[in-house]
Protein backbone atom coordinates (compact mmCIF):
# COMPACT_ATOMS: atom_id res chain seq x y z
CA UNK A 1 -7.36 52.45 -27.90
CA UNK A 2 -10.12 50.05 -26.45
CA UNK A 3 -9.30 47.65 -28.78
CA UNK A 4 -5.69 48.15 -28.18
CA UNK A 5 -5.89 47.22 -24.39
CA UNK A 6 -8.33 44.54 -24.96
CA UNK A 7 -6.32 43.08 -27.50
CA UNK A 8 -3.12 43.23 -24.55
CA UNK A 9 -5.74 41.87 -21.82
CA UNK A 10 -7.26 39.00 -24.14
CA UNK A 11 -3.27 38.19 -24.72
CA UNK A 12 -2.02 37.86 -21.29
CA UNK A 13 -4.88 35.85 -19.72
CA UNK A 14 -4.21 33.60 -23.23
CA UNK A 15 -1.08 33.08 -21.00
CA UNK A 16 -1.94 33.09 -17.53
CA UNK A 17 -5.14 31.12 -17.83
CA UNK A 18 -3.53 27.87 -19.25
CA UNK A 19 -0.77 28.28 -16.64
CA UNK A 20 -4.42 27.99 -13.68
CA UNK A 21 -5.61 25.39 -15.39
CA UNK A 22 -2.34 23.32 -15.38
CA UNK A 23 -2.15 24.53 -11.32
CA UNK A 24 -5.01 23.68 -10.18
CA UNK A 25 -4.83 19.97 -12.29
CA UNK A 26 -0.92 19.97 -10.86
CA UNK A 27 -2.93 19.93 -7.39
CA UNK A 28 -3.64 16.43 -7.68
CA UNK A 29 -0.23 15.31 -7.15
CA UNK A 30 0.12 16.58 -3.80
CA UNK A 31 -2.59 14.03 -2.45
CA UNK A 32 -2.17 10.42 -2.45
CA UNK A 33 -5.14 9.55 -4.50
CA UNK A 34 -3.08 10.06 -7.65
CA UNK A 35 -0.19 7.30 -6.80
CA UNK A 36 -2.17 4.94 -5.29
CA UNK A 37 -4.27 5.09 -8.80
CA UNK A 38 -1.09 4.79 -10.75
CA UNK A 39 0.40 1.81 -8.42
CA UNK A 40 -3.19 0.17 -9.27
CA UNK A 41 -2.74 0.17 -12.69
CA UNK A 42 0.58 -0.99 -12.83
CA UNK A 43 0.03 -4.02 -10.68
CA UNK A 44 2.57 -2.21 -7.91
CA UNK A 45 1.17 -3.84 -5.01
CA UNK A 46 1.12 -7.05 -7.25
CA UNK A 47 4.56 -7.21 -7.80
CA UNK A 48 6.05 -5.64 -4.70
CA UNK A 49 5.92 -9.58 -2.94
CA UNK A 50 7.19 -10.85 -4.82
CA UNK A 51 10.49 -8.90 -5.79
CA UNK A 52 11.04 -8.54 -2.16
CA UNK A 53 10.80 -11.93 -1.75
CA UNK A 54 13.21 -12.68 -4.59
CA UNK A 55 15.86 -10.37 -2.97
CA UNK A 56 16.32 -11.96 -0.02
CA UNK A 57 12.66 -10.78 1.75
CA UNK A 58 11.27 -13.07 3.98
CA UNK A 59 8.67 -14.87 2.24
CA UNK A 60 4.96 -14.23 3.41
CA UNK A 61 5.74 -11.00 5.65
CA UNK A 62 5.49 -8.93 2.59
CA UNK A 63 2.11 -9.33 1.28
CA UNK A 64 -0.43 -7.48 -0.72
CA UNK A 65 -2.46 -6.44 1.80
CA UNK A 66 1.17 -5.50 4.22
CA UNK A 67 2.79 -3.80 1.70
CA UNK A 68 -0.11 -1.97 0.36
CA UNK A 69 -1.11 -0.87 3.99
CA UNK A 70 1.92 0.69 4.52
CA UNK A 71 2.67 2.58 1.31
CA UNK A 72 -0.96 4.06 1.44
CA UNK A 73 -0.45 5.41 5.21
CA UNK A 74 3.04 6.82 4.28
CA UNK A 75 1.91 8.25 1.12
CA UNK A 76 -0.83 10.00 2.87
CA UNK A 77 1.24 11.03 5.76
CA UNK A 78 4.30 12.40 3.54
CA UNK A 79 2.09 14.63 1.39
CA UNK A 80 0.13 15.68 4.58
CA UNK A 81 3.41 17.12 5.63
CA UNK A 82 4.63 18.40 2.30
CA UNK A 83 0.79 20.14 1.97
CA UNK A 84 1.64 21.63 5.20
CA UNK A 85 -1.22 19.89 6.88
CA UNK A 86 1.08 18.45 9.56
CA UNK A 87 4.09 19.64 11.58
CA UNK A 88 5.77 16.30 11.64
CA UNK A 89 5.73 13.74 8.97
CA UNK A 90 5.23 10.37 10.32
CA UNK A 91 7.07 7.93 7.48
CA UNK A 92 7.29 4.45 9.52
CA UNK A 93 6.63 0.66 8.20
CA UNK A 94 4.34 -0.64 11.06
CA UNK A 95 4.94 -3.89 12.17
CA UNK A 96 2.62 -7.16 12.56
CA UNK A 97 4.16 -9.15 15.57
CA UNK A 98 1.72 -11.84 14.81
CA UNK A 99 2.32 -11.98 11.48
CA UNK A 100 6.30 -12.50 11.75
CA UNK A 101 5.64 -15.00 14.50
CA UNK A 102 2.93 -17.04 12.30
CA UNK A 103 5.82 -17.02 9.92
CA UNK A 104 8.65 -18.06 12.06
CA UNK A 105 6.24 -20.75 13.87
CA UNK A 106 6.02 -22.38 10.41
CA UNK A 107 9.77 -22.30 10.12
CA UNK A 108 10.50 -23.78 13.40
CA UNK A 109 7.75 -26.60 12.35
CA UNK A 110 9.54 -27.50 9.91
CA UNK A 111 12.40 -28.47 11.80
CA UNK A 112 12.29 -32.37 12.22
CA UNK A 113 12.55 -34.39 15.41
CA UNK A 114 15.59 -35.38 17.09
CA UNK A 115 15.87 -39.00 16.68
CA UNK A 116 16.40 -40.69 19.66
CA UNK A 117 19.33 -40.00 21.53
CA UNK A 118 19.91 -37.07 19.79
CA UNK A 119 20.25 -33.65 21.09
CA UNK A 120 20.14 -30.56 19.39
CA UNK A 121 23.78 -29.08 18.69
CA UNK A 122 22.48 -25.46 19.20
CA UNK A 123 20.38 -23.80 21.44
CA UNK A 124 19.49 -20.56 19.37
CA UNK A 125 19.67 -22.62 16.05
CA UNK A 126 18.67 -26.12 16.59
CA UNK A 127 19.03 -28.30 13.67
CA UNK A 128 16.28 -31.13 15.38
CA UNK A 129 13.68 -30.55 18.38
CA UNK A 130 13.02 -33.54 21.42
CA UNK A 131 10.64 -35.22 21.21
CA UNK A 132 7.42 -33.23 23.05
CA UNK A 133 9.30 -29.78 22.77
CA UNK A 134 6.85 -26.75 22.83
CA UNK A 135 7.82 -25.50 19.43
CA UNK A 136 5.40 -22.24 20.01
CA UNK A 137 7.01 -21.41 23.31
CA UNK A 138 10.12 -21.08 21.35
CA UNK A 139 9.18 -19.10 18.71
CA UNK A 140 7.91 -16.83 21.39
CA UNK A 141 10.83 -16.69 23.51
CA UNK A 142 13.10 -16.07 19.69
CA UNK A 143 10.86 -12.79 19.24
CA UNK A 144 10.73 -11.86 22.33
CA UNK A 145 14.99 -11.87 22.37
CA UNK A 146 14.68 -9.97 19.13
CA UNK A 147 12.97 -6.93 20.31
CA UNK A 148 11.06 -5.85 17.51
CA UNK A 149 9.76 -2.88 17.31
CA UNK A 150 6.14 -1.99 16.56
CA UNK A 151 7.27 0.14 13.63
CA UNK A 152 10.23 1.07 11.59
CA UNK A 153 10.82 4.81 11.12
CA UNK A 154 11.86 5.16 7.78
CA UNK A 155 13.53 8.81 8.94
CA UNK A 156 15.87 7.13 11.34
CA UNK A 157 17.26 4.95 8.51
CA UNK A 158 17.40 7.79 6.17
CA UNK A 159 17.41 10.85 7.38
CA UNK A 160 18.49 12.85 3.97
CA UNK A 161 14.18 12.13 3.74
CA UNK A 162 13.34 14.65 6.10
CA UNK A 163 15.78 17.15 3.98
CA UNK A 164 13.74 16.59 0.79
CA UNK A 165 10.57 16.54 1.95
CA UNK A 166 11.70 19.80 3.40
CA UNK A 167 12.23 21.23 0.64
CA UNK A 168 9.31 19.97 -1.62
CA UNK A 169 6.97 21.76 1.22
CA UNK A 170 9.09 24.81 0.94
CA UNK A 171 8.25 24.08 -3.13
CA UNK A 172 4.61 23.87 -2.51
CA UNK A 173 4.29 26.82 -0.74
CA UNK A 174 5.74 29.08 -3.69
CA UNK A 175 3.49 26.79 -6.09
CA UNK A 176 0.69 28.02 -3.99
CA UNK A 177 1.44 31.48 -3.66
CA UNK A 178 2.04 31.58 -7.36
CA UNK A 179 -1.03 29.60 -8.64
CA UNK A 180 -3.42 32.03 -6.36
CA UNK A 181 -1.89 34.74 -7.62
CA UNK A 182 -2.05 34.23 -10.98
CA UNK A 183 -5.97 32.76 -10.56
CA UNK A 184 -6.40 36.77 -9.02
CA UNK A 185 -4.70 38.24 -11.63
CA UNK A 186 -6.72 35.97 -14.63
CA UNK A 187 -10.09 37.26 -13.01
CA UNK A 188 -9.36 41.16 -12.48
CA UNK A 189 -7.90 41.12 -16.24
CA UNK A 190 -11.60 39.29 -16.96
CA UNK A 191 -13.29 41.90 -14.71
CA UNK A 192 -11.09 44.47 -16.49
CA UNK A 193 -12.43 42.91 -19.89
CA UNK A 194 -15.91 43.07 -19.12
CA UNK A 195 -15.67 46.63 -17.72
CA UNK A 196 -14.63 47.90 -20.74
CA UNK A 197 -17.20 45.86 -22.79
CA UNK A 198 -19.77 47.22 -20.72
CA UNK A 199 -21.60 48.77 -23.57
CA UNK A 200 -21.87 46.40 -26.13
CA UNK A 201 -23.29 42.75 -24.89
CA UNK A 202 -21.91 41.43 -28.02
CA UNK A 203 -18.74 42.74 -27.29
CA UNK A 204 -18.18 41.60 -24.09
CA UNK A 205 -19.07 38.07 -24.89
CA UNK A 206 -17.60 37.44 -27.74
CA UNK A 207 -13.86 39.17 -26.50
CA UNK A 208 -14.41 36.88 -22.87
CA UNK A 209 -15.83 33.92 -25.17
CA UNK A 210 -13.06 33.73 -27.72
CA UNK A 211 -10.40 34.65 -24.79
CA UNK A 212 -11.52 31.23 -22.76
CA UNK A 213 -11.94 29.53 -25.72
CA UNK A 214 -8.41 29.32 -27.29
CA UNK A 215 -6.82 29.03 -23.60
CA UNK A 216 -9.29 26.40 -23.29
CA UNK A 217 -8.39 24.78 -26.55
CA UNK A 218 -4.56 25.22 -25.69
CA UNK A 219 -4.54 23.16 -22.79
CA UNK A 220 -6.79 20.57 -24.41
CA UNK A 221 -4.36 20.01 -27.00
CA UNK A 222 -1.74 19.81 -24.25
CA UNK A 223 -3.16 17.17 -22.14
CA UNK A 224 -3.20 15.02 -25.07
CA UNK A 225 0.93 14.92 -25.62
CA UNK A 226 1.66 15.68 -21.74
CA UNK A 227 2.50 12.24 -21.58
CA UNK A 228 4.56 11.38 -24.19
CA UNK A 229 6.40 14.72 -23.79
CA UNK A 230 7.34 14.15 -20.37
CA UNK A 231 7.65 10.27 -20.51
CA UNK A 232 10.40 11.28 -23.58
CA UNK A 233 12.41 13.69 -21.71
CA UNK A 234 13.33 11.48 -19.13
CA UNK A 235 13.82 8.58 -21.23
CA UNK A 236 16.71 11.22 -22.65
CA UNK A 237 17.79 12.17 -19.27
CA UNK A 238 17.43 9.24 -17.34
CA UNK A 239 18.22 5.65 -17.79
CA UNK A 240 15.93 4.18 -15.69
CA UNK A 241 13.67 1.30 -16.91
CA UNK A 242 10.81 0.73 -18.29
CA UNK A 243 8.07 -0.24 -15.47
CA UNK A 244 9.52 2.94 -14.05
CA UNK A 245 8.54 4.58 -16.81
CA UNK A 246 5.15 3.11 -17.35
CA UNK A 247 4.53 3.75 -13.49
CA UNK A 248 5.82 7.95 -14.41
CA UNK A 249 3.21 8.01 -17.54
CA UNK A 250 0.72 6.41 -15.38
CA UNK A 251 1.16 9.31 -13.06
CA UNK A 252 1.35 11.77 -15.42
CA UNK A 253 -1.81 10.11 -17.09
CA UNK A 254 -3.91 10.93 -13.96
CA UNK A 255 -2.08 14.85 -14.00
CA UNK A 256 -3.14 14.87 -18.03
CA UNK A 257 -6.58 13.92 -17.27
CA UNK A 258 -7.58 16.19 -14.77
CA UNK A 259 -6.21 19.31 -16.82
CA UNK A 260 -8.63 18.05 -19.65
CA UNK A 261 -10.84 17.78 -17.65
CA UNK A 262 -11.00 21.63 -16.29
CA UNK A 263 -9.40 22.54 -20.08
CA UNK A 264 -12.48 21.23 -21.43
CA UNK A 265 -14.86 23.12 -18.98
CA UNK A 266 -13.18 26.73 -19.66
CA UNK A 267 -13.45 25.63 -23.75
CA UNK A 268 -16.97 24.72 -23.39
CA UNK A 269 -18.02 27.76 -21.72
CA UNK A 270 -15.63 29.81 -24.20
CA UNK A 271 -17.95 28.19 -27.28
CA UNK A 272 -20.85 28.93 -25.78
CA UNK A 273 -20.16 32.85 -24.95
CA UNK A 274 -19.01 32.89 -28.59
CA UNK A 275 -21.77 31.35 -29.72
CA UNK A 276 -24.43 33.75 -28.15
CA UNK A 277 -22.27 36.01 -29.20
CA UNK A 278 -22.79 35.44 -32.77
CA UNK A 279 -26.85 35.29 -32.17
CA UNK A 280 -26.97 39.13 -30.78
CA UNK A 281 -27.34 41.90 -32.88
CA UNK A 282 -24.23 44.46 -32.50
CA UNK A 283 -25.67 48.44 -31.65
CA UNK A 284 -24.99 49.31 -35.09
CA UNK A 285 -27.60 46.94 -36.64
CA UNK A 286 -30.44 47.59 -34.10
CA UNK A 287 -29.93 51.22 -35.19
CA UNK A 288 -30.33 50.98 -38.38
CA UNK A 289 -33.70 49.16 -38.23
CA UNK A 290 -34.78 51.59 -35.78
């Protein structure tokens, strides 16, 4: 009968220990560190500029440094509120008034100089300046008749945002329910394992050892085709293209990693419980001698 229920305990943390160890690496996509990794390696903040610029972005206002600025903060402050760390999430593009008006100086600058007699045909749009005209006093007067604003709040523009982030917190608060509930149930079955291995060292080690090992080894085989497996599926289901899909397996890479990571440890110390396992002498044996 002991062997019975160990046999049933061994077999359900075979299953619910994998499905921590996945949790707890799945944790690392609800902070920013993840993305902004990913965006690194894919030359995101490289190639941002420059597609903005080709469709019809102003050239210069979105640089590196702008763009990369910006994505970090919202990042940060969109998972903060999905996390549940903040009431409101703040998703806004600040904006550099002395940036925009460095750039529009440079425009007006390169308007040429009336020749003379000539007057300027429009007052908002000048196609020449006079001779002497304070080009910087009108780039300030064009901004200030612009009103920009010192941010844009993405939420205002889209406002279907607010709805899914909504419901990805909603989503992270089952996830975390769930994973701590399955990380108490995994150690009162090991507690349940070890009580009734209580009389036999051997026992006890070698049922825990060989119980961490092979969820161990199951997720470490895992992390290696994560990857592929997911980067496959939505190939099938999605036609989206492929620096999208090298930016999703970069992700994913960074989700795969960690779980080998903390796979690796529970393997380890599964090997090594077996292992000293295997060096003790069961009851039977030191009877025998005795």
């Amino acid at each position: 009968m002991g062997k019975v229920a160990l046999g049933v305990i061994s077999f359900i943390l075979i299953i619910t220990i994998p499905l921590v160890i996945a949790g707890f690496a799945g944790t690392s996509m609800l902070y920013p560190e993840a993305y902004i990794s990913a965006f690194e390696k894919e030359g995101i903040y490289d190639k941002l500029p420059q597609m903005l610029s080709e469709n019809g972005g102003v050239a210069g206002l979105f640089t590196r440094d702008f763009l990369k600025s910006n994505i970090d903060r919202t990042l940060a402050n969109a998972l903060a509120y999905i996390r549940g760390e903040s009431n409101e999430p703040d998703i806004s593009i600040a904006i550099d008034r002395n940036q925009i008006r460095s750039l529009l100086l440079a425009r007006i600058n390169e308007i040429p100089q009336c020749p003379a007699g000539v007057t300027p045909t429009s007052q908002t749009a000048p196609e020449c300046f006079p001779a002497g005209f304070n080009r910087a006093q009108f780039a300030d007067a064009t901004l200030n008749s612009a009103e920009i604003p010192d941010k844009i709040d993405l939420l205002d523009a889209q406002p279907q945002l607010k709805d899914a982030m909504d419901k990805f917190r909603s989503g992270v608060g089952i996830f975390w329910s769930a994973l701590y509930g399955l990380a108490a149930l995994s150690a009162l079955l090991l507690l349940l394992m070890i009580f009734l291995t209580r009389k036999s060292a051997k026992s006890m080690l070698r049922w825990v050892g060989s119980t961490l090992a092979i969820s161990g080894a199951t997720m470490v085989a895992t992390s290696f085709v994560l990857t592929g497996i997911v980067t496959t599926a939505l190939k099938s289901q999605l036609a989206s293209s492929e620096s999208v899909m090298s930016l999703v397996a970069a992700v994913m890479d960074v989700f795969a990693s960690n779980m080998m990571l903390y796979s690796a440890a529970v393997l380890v110390i599964g090997i090594i419980l077996v292992l000293a396992s295997m060096k003790m002498k069961s009851p039977e044996t030191k009877k025998k001698k005795s």
